[in-house]
N, C-alpha and C. Protein backbone atom coordinates (compact mmCIF):
# COMPACT_ATOMS: atom_id res chain seq x y z
N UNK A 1 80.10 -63.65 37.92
CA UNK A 1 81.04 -64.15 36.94
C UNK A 1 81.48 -65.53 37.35
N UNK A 2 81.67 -66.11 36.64
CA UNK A 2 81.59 -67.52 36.96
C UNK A 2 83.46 -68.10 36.60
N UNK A 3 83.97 -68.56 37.80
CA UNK A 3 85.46 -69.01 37.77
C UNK A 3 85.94 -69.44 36.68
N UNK A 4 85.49 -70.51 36.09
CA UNK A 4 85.82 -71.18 34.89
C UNK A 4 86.08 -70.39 34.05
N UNK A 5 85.34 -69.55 33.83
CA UNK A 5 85.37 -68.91 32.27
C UNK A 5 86.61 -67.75 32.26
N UNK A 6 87.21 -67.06 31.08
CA UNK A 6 88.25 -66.19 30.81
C UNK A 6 87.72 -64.93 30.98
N UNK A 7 88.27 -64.25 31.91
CA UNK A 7 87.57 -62.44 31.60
C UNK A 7 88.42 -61.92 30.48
N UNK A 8 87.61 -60.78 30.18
CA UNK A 8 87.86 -60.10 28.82
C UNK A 8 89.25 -59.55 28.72
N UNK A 9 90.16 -59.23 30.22
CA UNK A 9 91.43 -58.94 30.82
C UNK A 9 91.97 -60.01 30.72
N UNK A 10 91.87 -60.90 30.89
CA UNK A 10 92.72 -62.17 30.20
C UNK A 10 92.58 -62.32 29.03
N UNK A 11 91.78 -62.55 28.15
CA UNK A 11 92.01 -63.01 26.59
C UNK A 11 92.65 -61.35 26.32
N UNK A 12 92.44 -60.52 26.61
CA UNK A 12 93.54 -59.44 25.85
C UNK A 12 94.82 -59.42 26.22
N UNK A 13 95.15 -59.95 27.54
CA UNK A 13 96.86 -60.65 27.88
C UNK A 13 96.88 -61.59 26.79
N UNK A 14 96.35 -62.89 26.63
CA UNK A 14 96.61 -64.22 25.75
C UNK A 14 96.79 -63.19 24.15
N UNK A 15 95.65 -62.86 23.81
CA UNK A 15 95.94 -62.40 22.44
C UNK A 15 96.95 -61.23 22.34
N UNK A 16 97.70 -60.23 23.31
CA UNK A 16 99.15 -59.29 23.18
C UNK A 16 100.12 -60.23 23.16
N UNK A 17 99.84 -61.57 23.66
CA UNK A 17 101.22 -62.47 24.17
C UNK A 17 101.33 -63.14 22.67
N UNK A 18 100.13 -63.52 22.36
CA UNK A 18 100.47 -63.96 20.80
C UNK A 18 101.07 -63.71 19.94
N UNK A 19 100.91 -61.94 19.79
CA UNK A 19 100.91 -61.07 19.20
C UNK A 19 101.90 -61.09 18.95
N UNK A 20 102.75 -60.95 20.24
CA UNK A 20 104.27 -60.42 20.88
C UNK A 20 104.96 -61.75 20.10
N UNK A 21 104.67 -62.97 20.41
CA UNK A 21 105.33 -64.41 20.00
C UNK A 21 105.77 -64.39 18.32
N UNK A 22 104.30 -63.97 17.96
CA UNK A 22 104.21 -63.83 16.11
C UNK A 22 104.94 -62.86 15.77
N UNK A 23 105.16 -61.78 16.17
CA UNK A 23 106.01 -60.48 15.62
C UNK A 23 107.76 -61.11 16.02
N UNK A 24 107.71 -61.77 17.20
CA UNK A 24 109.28 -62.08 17.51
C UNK A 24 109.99 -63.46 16.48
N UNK A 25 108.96 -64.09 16.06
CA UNK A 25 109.13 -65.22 15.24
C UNK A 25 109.16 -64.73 13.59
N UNK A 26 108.56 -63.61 13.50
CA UNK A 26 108.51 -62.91 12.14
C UNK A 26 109.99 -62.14 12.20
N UNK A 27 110.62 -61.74 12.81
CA UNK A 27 111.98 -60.67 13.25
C UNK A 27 112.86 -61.47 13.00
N UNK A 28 112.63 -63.10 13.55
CA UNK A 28 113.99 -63.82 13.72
C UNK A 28 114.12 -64.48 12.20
N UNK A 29 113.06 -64.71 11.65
CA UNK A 29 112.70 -65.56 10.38
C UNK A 29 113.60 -64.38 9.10
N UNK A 30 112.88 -63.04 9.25
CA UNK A 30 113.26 -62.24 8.19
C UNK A 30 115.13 -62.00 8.46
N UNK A 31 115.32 -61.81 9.67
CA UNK A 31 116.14 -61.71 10.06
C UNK A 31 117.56 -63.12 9.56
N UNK A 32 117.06 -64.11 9.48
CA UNK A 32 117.53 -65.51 9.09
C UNK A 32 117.63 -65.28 7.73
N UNK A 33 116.43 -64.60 6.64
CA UNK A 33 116.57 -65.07 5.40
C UNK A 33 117.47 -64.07 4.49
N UNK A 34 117.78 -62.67 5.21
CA UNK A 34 118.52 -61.95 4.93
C UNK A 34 119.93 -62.55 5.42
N UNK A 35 120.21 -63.43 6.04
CA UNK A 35 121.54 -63.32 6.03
C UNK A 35 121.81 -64.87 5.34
N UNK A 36 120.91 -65.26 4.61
CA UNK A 36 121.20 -66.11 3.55
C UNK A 36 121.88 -65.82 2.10
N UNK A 37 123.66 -65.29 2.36
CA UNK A 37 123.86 -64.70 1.28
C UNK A 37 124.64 -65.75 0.68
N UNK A 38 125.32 -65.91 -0.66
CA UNK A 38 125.92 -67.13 -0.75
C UNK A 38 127.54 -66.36 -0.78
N UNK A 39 128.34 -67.98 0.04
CA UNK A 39 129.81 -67.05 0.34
C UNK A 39 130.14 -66.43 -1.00
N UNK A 40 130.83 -66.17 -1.68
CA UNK A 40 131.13 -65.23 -3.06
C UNK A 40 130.22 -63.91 -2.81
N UNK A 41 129.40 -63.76 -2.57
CA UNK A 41 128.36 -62.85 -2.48
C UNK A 41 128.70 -61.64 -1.49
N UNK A 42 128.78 -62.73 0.35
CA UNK A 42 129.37 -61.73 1.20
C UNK A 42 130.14 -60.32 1.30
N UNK A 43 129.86 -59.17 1.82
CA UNK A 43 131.08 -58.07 1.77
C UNK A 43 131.10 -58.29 3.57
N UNK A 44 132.49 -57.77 3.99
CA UNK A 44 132.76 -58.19 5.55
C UNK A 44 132.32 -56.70 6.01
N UNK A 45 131.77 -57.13 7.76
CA UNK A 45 131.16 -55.80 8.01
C UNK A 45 131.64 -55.81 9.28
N UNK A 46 132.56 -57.14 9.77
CA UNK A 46 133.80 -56.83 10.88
C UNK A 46 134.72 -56.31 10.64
N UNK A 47 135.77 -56.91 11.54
CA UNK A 47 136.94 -56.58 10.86
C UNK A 47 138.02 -57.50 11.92
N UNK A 48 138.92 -57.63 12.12
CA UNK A 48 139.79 -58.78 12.50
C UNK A 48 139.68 -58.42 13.89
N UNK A 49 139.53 -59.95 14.48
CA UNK A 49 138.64 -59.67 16.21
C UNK A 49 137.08 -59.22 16.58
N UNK A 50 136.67 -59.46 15.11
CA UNK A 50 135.36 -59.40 15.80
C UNK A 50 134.64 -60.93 16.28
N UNK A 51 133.67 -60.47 17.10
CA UNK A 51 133.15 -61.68 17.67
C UNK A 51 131.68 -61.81 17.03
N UNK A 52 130.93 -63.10 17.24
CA UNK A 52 130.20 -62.94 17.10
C UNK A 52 129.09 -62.08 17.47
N UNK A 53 128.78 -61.86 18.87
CA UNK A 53 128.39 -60.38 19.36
C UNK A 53 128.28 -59.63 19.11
N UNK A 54 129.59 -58.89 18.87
CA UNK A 54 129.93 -57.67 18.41
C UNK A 54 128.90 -57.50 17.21
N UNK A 55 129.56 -58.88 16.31
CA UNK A 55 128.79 -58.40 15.01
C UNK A 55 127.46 -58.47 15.10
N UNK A 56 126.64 -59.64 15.40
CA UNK A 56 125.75 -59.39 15.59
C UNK A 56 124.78 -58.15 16.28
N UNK A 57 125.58 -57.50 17.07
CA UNK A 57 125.20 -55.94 17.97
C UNK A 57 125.22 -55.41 16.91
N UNK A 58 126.24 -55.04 15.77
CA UNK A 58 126.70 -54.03 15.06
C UNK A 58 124.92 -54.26 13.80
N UNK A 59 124.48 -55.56 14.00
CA UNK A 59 123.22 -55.70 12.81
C UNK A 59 123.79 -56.14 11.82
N UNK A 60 125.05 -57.20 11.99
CA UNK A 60 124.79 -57.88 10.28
C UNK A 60 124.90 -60.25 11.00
N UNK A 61 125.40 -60.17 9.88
CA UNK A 61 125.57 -61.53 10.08
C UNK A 61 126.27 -62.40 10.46
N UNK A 62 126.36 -63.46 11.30
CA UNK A 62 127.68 -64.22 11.58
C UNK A 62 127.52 -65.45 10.69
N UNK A 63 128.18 -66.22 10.20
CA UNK A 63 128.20 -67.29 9.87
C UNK A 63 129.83 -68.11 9.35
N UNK A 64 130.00 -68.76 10.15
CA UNK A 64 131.58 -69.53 9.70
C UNK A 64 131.38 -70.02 9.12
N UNK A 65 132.38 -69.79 8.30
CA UNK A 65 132.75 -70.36 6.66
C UNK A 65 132.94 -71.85 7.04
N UNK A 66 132.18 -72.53 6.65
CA UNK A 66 132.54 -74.51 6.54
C UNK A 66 133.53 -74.97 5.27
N UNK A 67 134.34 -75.65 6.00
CA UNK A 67 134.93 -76.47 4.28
C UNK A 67 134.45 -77.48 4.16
N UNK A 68 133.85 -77.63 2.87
CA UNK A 68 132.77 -78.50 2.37
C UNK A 68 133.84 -79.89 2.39
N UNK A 69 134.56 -79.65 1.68
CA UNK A 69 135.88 -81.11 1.42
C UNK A 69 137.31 -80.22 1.52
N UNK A 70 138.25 -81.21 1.25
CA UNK A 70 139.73 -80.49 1.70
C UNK A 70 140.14 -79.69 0.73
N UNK A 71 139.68 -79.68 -0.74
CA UNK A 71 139.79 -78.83 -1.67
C UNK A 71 139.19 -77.33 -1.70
N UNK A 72 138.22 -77.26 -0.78
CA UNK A 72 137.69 -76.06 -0.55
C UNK A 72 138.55 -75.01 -0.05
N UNK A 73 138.77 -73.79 -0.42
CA UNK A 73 139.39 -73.05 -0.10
C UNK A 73 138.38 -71.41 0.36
N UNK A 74 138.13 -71.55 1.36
CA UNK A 74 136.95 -70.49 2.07
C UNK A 74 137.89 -69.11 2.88
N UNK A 75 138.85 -69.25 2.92
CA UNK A 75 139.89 -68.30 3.44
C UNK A 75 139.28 -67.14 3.64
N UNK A 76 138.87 -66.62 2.31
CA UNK A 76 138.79 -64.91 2.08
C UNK A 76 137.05 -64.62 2.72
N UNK A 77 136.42 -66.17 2.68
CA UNK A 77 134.80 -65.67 2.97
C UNK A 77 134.88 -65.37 4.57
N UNK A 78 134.12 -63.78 4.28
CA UNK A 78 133.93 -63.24 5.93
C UNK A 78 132.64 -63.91 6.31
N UNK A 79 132.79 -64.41 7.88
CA UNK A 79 132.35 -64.81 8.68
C UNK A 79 130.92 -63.72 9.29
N UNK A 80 131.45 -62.42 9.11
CA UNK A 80 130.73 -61.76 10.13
C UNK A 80 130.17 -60.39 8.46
N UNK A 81 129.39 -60.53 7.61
CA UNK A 81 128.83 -60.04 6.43
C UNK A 81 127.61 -59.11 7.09
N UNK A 82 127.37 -58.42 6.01
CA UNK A 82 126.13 -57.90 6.11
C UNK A 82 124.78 -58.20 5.22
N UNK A 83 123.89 -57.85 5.99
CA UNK A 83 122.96 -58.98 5.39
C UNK A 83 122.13 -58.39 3.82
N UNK A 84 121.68 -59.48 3.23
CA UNK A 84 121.08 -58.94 1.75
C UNK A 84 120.46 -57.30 1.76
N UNK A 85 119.46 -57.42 2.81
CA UNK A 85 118.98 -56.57 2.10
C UNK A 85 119.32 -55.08 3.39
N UNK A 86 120.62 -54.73 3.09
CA UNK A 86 121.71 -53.54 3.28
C UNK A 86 122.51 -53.39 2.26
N UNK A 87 122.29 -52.05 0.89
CA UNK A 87 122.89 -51.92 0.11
C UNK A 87 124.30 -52.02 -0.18
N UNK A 88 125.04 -52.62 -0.78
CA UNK A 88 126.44 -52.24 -0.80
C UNK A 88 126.79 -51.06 -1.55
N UNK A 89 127.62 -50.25 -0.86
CA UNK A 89 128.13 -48.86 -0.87
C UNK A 89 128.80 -48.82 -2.34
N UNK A 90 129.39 -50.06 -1.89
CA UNK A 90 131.01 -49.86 -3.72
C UNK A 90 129.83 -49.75 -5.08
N UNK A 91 129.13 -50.66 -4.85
CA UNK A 91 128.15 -50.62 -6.29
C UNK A 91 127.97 -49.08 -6.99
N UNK A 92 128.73 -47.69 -6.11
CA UNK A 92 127.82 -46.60 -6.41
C UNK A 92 128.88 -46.05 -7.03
N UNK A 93 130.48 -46.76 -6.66
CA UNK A 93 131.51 -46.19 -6.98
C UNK A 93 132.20 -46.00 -8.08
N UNK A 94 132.43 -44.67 -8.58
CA UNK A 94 132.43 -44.06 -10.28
C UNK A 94 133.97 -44.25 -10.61
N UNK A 95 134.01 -45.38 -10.98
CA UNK A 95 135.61 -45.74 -11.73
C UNK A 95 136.20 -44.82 -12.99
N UNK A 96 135.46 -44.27 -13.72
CA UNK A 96 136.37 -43.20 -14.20
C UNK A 96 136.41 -41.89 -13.61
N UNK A 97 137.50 -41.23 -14.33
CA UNK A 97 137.49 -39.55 -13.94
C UNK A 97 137.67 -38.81 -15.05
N UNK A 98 137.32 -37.42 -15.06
CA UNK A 98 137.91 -36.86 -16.16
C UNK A 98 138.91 -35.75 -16.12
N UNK A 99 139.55 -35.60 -15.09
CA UNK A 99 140.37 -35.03 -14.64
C UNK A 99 141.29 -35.94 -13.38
N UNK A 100 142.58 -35.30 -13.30
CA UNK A 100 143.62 -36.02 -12.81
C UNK A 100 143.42 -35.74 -10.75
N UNK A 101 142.61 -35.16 -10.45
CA UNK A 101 141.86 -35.08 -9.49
C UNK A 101 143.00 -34.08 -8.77
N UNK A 102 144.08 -32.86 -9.03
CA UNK A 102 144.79 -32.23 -9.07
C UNK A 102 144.48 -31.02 -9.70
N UNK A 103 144.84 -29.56 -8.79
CA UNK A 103 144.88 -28.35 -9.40
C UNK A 103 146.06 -28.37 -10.08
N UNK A 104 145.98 -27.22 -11.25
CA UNK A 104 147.31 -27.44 -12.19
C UNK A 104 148.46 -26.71 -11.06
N UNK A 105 148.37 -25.97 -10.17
CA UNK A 105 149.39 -25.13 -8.88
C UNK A 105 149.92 -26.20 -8.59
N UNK A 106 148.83 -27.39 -7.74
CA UNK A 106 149.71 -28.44 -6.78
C UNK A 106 150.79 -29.03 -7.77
N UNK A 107 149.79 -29.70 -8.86
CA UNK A 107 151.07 -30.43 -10.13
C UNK A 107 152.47 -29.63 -10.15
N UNK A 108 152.37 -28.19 -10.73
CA UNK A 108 153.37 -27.60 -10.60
C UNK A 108 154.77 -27.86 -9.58
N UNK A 109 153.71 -27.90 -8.32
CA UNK A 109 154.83 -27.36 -6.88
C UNK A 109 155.65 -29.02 -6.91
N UNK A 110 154.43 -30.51 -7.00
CA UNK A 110 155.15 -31.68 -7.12
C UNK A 110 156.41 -31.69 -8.15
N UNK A 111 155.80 -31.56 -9.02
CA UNK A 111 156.29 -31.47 -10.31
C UNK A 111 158.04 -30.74 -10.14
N UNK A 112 158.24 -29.66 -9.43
CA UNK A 112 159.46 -28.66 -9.35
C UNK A 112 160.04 -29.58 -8.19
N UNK A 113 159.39 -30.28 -6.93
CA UNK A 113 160.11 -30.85 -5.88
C UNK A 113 160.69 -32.33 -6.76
N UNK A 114 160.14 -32.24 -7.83
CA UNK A 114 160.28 -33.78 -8.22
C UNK A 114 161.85 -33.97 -8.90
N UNK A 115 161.15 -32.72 -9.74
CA UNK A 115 162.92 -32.20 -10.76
C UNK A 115 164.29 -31.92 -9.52
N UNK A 116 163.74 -31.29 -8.39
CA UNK A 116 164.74 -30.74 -7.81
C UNK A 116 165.68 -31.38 -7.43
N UNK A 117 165.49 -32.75 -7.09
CA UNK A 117 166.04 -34.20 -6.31
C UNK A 117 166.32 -34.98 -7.16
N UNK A 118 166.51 -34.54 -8.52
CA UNK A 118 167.11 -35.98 -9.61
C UNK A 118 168.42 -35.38 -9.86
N UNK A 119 169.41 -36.12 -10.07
CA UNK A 119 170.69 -35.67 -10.01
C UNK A 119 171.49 -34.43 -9.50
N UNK A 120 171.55 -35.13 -8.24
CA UNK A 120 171.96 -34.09 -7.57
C UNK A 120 173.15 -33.92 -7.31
N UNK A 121 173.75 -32.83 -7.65
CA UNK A 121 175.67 -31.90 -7.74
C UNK A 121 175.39 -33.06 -8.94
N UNK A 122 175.36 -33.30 -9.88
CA UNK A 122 175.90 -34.24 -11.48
C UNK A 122 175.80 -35.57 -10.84
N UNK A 123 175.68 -36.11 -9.40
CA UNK A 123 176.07 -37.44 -9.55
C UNK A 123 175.29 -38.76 -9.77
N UNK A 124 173.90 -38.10 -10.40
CA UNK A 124 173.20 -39.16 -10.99
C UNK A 124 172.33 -39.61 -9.87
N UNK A 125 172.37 -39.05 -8.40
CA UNK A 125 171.63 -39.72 -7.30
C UNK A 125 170.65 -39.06 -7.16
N UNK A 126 169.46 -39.74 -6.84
CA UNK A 126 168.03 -39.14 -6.14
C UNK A 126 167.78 -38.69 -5.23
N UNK A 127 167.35 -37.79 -4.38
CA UNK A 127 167.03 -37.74 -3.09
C UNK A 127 165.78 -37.38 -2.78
N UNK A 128 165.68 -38.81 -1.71
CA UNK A 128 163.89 -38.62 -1.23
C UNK A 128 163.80 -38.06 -0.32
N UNK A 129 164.33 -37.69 0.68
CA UNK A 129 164.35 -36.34 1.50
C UNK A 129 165.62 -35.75 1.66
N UNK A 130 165.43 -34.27 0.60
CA UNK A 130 166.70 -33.26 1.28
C UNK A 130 167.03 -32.72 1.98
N UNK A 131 168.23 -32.65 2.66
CA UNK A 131 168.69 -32.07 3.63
C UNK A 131 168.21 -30.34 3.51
N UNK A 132 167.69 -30.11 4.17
CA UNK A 132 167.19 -28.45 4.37
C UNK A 132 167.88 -27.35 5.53
């Protein structure tokens, strides 16, 4: 075998190392374009004191809010979001009901503690906790 040349144990190190380079550059890229959300867009996936770390550990996004000019008002945009493509939960959430989300018993029992504490002995006063 002649020095110069690559054994077949080396070009299969060079081509896993490639491999390894292209898959880590594909992770960071997809990883980058998902957290291209626009601020309005963001939902927060910290919560007050998180760090960048953290969030980033937790798998979403960091990015500080910039003020573009002094009129900008970025206050409410979270810093630490989750990224596009992680569904948001609220989207699923059923704003009507068709019921008062109450058995007619509980209503009742509120309902009798409610009467019981409005004018109390005649003198027109409420009480939010009675003496028992």
């Amino acid at each position: 075998s002649d020095d110069a040349s690559v054994s077949d144990q080396e070009k299969m190190l060079i081509l896993e190392g490639a491999l390894f380079v292209g898959l880590l550059l594909a992770a960071v890229t997809a990883g980058q374009d998902s957290c291209n959300v626009a601020d309005g867009d963001r939902w927060d996936c910290g919560f007050v004191g998180t760090t960048q770390a953290s969030c980033e550990a937790d798998g979403c996004c960091w990015r500080p809010a910039l003020l573009k000019n002094s009129s900008s008002n970025l206050r409410d945009t979270p810093w630490c979001f989750y990224p596009s493509d992680v569904e948001n939960p609220c989207n699923d959430i059923k704003w009507s009901a068709d019921s008062p989300g109450f058995t007619q018993e509980y209503y009742d029992i509120m309902y009798n503690n409610y009467a019981a504490n409005l004018n109390i002995d005649g003198s027109g006063a409420v009480v939010a906790a009675p003496d028992t």
